[in-house]
N, C-alpha and C. Protein backbone atom coordinates (compact mmCIF):
# COMPACT_ATOMS: atom_id res chain seq x y z
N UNK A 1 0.85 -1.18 0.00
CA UNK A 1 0.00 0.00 0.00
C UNK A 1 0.89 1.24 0.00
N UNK A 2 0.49 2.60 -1.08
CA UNK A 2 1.34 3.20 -1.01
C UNK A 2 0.73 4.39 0.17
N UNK A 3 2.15 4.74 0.51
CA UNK A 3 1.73 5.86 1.81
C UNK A 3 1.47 7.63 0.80
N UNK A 4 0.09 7.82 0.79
CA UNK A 4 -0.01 9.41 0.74
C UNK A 4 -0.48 10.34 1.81
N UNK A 5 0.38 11.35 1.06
CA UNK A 5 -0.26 12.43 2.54
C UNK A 5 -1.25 12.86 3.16
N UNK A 6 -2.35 12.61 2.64
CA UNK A 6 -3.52 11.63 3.93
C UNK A 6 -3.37 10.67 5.09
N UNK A 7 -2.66 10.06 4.69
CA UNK A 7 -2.57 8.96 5.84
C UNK A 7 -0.90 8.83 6.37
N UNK A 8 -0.26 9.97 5.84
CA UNK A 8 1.00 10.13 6.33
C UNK A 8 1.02 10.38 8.50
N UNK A 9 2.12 9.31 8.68
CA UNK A 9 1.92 9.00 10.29
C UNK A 9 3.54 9.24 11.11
N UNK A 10 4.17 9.99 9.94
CA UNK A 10 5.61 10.47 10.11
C UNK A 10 5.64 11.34 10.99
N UNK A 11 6.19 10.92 12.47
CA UNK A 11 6.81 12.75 12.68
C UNK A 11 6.86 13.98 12.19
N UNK A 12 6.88 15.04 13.08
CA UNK A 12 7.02 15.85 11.81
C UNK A 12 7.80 17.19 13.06
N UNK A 13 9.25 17.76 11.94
CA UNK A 13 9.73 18.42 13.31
C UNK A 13 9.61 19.84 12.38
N UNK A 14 9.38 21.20 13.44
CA UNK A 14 9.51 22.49 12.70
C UNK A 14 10.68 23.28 13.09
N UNK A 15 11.62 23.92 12.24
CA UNK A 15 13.16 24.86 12.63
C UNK A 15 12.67 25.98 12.24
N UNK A 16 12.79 26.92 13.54
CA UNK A 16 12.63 28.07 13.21
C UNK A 16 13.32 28.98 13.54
N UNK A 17 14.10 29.93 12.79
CA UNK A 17 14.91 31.14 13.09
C UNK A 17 14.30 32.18 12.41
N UNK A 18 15.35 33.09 12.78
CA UNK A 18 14.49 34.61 12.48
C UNK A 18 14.63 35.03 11.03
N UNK A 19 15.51 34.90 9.88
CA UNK A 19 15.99 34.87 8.45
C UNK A 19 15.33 33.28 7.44
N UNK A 20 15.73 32.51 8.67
CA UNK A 20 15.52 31.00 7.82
C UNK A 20 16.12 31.45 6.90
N UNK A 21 17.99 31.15 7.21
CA UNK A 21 18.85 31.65 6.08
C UNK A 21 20.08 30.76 6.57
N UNK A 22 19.71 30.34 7.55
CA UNK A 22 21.13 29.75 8.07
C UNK A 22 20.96 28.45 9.17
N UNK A 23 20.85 28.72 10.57
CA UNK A 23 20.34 27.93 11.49
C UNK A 23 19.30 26.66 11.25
N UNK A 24 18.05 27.15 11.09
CA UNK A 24 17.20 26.48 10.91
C UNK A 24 16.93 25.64 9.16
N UNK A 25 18.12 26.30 8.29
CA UNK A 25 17.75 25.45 7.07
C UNK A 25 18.99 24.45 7.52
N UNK A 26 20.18 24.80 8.07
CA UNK A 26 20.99 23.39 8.36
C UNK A 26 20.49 22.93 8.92
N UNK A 27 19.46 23.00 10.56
CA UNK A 27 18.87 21.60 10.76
C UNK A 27 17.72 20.73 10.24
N UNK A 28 17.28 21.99 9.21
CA UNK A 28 16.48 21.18 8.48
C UNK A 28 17.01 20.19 7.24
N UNK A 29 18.01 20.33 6.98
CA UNK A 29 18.51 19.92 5.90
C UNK A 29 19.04 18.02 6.71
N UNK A 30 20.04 18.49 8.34
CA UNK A 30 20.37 17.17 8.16
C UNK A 30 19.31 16.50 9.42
N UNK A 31 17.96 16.95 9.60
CA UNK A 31 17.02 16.21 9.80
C UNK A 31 16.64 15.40 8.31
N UNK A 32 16.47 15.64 7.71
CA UNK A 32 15.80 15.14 6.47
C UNK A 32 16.61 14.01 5.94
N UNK A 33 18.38 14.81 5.91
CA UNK A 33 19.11 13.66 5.36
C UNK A 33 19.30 12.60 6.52
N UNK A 34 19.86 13.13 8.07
CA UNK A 34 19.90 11.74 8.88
C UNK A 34 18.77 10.80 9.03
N UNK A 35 17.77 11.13 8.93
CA UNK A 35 15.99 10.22 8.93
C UNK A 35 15.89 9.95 7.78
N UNK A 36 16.80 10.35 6.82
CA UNK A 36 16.30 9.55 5.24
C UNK A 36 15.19 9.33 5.22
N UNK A 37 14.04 10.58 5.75
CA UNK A 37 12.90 10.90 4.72
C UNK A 37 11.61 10.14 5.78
N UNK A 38 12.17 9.81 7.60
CA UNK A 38 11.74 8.97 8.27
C UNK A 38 11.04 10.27 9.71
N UNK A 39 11.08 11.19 9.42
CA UNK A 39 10.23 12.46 9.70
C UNK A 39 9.99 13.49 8.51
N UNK A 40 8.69 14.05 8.68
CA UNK A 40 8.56 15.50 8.08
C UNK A 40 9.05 16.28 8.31
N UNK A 41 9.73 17.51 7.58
CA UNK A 41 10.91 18.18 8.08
C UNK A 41 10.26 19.94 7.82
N UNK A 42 9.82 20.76 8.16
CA UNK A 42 10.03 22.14 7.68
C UNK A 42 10.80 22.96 8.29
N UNK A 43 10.54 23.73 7.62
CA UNK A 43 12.06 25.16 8.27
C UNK A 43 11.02 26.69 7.82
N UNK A 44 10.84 27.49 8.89
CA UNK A 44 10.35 29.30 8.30
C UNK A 44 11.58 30.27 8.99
N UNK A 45 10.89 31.49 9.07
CA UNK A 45 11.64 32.17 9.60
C UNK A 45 10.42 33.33 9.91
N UNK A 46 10.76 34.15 10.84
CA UNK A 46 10.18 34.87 11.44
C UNK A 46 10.09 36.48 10.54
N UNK A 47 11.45 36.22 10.03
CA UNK A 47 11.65 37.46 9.60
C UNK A 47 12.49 37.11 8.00
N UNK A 48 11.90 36.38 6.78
CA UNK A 48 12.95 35.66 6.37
C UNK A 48 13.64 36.22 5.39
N UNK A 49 14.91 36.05 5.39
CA UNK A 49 15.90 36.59 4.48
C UNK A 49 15.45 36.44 2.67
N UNK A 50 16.05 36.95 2.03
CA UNK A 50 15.67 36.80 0.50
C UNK A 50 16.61 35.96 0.08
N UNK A 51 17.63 35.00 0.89
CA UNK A 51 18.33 34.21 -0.30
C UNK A 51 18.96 33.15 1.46
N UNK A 52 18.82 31.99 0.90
CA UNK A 52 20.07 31.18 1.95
C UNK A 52 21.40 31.78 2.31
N UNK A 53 21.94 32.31 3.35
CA UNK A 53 23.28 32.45 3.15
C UNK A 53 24.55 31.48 2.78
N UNK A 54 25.16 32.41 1.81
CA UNK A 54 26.28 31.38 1.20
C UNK A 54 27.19 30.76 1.91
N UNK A 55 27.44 31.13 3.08
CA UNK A 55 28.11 30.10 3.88
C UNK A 55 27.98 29.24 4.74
N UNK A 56 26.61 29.31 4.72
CA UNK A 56 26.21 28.10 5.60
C UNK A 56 25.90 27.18 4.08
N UNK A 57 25.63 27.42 2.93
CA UNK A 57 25.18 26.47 1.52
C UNK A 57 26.81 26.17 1.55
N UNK A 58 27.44 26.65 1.55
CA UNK A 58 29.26 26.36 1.47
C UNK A 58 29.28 24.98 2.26
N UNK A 59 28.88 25.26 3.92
CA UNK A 59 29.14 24.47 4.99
C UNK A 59 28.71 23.52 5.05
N UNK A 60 27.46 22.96 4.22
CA UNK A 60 26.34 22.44 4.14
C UNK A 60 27.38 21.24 2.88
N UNK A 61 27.65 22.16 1.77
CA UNK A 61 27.96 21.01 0.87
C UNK A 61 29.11 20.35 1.30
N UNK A 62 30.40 21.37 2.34
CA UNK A 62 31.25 20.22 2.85
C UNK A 62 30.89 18.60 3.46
N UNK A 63 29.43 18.83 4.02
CA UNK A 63 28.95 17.53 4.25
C UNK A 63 28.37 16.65 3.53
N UNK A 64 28.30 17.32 2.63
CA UNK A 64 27.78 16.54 1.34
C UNK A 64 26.36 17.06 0.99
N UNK A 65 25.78 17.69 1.49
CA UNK A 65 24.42 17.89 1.73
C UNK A 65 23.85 19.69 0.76
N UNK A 66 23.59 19.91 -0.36
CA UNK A 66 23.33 20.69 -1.11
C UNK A 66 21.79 21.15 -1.00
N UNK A 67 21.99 22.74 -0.32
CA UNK A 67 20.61 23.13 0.04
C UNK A 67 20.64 24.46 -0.90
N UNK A 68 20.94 24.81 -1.54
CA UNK A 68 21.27 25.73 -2.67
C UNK A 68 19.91 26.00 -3.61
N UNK A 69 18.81 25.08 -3.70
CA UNK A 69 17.85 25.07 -3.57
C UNK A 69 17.04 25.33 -2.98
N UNK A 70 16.93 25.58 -1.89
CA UNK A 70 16.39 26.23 -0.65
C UNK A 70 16.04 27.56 -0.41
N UNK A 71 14.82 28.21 -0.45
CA UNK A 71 14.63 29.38 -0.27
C UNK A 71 13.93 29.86 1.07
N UNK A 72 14.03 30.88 1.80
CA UNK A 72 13.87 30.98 3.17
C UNK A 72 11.98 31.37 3.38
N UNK A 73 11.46 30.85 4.18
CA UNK A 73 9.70 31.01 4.29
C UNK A 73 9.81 31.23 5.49
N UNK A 74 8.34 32.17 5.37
CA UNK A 74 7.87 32.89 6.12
C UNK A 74 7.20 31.86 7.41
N UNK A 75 7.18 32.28 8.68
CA UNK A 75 6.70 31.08 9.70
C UNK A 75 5.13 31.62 9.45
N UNK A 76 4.33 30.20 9.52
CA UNK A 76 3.12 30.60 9.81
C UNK A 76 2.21 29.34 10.38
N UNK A 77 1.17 30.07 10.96
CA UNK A 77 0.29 29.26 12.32
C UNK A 77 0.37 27.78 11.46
N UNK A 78 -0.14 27.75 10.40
CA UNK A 78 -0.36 26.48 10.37
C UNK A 78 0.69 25.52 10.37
N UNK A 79 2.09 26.28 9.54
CA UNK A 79 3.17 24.71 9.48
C UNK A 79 3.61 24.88 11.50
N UNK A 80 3.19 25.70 12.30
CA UNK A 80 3.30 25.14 13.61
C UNK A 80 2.54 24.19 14.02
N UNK A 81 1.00 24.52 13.67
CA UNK A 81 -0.14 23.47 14.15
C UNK A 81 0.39 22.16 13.51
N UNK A 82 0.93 21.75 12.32
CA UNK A 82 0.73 20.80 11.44
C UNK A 82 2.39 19.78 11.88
N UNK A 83 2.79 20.83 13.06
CA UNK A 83 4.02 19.84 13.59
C UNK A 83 4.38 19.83 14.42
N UNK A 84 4.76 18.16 15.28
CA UNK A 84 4.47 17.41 16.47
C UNK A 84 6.08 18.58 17.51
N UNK A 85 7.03 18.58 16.77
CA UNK A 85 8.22 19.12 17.54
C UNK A 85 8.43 20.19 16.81
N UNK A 86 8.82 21.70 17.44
CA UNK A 86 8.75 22.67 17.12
C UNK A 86 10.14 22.99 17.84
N UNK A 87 11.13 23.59 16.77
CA UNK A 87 12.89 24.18 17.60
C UNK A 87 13.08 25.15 16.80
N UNK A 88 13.12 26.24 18.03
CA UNK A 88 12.74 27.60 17.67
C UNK A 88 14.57 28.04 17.92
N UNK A 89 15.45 28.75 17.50
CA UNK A 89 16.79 29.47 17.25
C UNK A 89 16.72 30.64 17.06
N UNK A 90 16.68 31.30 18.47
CA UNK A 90 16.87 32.75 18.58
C UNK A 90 16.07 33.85 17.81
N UNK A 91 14.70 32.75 17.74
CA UNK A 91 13.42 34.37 17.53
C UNK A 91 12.21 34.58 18.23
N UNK A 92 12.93 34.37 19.66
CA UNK A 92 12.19 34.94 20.81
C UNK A 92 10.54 34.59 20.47
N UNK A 93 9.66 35.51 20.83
CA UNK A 93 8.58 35.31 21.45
C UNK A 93 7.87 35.15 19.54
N UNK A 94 8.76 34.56 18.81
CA UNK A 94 7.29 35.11 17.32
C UNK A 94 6.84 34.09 17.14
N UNK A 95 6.85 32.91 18.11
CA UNK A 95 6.47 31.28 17.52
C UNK A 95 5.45 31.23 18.35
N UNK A 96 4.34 31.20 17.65
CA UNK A 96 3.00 30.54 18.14
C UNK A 96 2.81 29.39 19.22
N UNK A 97 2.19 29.68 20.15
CA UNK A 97 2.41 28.20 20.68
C UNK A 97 1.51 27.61 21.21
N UNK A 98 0.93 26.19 20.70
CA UNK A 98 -0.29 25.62 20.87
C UNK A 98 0.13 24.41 21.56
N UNK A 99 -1.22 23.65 22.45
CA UNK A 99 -1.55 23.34 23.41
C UNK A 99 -0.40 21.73 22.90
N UNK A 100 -0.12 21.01 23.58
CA UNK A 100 0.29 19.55 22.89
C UNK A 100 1.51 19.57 21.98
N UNK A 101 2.33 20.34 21.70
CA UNK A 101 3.27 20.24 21.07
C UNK A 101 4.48 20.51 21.89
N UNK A 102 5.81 19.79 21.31
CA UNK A 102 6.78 20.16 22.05
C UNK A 102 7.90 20.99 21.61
N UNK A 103 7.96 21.91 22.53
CA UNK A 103 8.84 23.05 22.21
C UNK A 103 10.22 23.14 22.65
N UNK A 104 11.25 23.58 22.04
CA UNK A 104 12.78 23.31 22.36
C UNK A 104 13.69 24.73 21.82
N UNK A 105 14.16 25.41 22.65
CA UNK A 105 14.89 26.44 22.20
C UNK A 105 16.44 26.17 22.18
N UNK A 106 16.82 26.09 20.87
CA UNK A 106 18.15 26.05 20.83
C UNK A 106 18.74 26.97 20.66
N UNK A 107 19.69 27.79 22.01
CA UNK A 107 21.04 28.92 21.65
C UNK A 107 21.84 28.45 20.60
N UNK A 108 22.04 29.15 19.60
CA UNK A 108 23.35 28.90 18.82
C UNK A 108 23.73 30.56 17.95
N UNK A 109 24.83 30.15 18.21
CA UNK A 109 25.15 31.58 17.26
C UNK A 109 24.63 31.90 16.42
N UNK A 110 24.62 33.32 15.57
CA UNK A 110 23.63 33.24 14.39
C UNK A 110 24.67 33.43 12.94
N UNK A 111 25.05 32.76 12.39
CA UNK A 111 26.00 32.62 11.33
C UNK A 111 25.22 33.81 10.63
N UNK A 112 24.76 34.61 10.20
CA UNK A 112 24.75 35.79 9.36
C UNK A 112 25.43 36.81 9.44
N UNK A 113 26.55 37.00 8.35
CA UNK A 113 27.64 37.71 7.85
C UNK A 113 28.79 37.42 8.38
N UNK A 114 28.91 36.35 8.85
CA UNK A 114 30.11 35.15 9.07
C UNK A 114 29.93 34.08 7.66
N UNK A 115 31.81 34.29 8.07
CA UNK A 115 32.31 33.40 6.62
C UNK A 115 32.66 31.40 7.02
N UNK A 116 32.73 30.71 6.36
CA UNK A 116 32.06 29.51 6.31
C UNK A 116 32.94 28.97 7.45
N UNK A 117 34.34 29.60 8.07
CA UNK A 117 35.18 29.02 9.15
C UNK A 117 34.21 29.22 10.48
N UNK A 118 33.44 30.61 10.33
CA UNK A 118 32.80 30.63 11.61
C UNK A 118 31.70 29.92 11.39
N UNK A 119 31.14 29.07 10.41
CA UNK A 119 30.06 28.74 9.98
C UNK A 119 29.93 27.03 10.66
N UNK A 120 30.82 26.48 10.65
CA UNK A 120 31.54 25.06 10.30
C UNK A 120 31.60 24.83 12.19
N UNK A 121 31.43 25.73 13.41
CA UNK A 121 31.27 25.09 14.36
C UNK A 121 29.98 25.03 14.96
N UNK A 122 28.97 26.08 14.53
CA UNK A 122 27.20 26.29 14.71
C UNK A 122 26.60 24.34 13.71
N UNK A 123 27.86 24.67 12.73
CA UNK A 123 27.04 23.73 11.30
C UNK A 123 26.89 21.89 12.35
N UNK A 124 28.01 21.82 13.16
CA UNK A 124 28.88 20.64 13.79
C UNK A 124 27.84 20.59 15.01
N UNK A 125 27.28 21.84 15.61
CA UNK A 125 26.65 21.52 16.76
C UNK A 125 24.99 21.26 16.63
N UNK A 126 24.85 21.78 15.40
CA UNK A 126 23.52 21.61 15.35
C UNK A 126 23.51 19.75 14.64
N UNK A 127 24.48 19.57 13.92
CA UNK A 127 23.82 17.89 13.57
C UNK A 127 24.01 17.38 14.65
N UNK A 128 24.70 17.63 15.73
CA UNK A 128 24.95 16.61 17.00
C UNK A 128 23.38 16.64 17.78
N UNK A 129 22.60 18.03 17.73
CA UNK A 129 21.48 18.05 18.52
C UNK A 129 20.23 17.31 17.14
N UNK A 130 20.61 17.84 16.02
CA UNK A 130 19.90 16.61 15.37
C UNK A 130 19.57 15.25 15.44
N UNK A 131 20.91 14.97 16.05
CA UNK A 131 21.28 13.34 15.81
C UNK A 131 20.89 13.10 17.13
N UNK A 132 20.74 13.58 18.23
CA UNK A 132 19.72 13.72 19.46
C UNK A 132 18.54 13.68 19.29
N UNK A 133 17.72 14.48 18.74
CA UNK A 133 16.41 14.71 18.20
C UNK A 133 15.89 13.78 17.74
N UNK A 134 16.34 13.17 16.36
CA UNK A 134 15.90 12.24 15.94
C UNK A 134 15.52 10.82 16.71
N UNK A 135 17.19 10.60 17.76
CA UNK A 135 16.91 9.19 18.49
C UNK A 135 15.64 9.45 19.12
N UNK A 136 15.06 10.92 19.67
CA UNK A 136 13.96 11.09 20.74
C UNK A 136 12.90 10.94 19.81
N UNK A 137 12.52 10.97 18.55
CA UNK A 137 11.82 11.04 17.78
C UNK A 137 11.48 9.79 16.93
N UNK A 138 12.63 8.91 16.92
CA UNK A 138 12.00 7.57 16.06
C UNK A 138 12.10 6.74 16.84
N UNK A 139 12.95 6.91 18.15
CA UNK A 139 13.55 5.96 19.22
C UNK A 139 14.21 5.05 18.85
């Protein structure tokens, strides 16, 4: 039976920063690639930038992982309602927050207008809390 998004029963985690230019598209990127496609993944931004920054897409392909495709969206009520884990990166009070969901604020630096050396230790800490996330998420 094939699975459509009707009856899709995947996890589903939301990254949110304030650009969705940097932070929140790397953990969205290696949620997607470490779960190989075994959660729903989105990423907004509060305030979102007009282009990915190039050094986190730099930092991104050192891992192999090409988000260059990726354009930064706007947060809104529904992709919060529509997901079970919500990790919000330094944009304070703009994330909606409804009854039953779980919420997680991750400090991390904010790589915008840092070049890909300062990029490469935010890039290292966020797959480690990924690779956390996920075990809490598929077990």
């Amino acid at each position: 039976m094939n699975s459509t998004p009707d009856n899709d029963v995947r996890p589903s985690v939301l990254f949110v920063c304030v650009h969705n230019a940097g932070r929140s598209q790397m953990a969205a990127a290696y949620a997607q690639h470490l779960s190989n496609g075994a959660v729903e993944v989105r990423s907004a931004g509060s305030a979102p930038a007009e282009s990915i920054n190039p050094a986190v897409r730099e930092a991104m392909l050192e891992e192999g992982i090409d988000i260059s495709a990726e354009k930064p969206k706007i947060l809104t009520r529904e992709a919060v309602q529509a997901s079970d884990v919500v990790i919000t990166m330094g944009c304070g009070d703009t994330c909606p927050i409804f009854p039953g969901k779980r919420y997680e604020d991750w400090v991390l630096e904010d790589p915008a207008g840092q070049g890909v050396e300062a990029v490469r230790p935010i890039r290292d800490e966020i797959k480690g809390r990924i690779t956390v996330l996920l075990e809490q998420m598929l077990g």
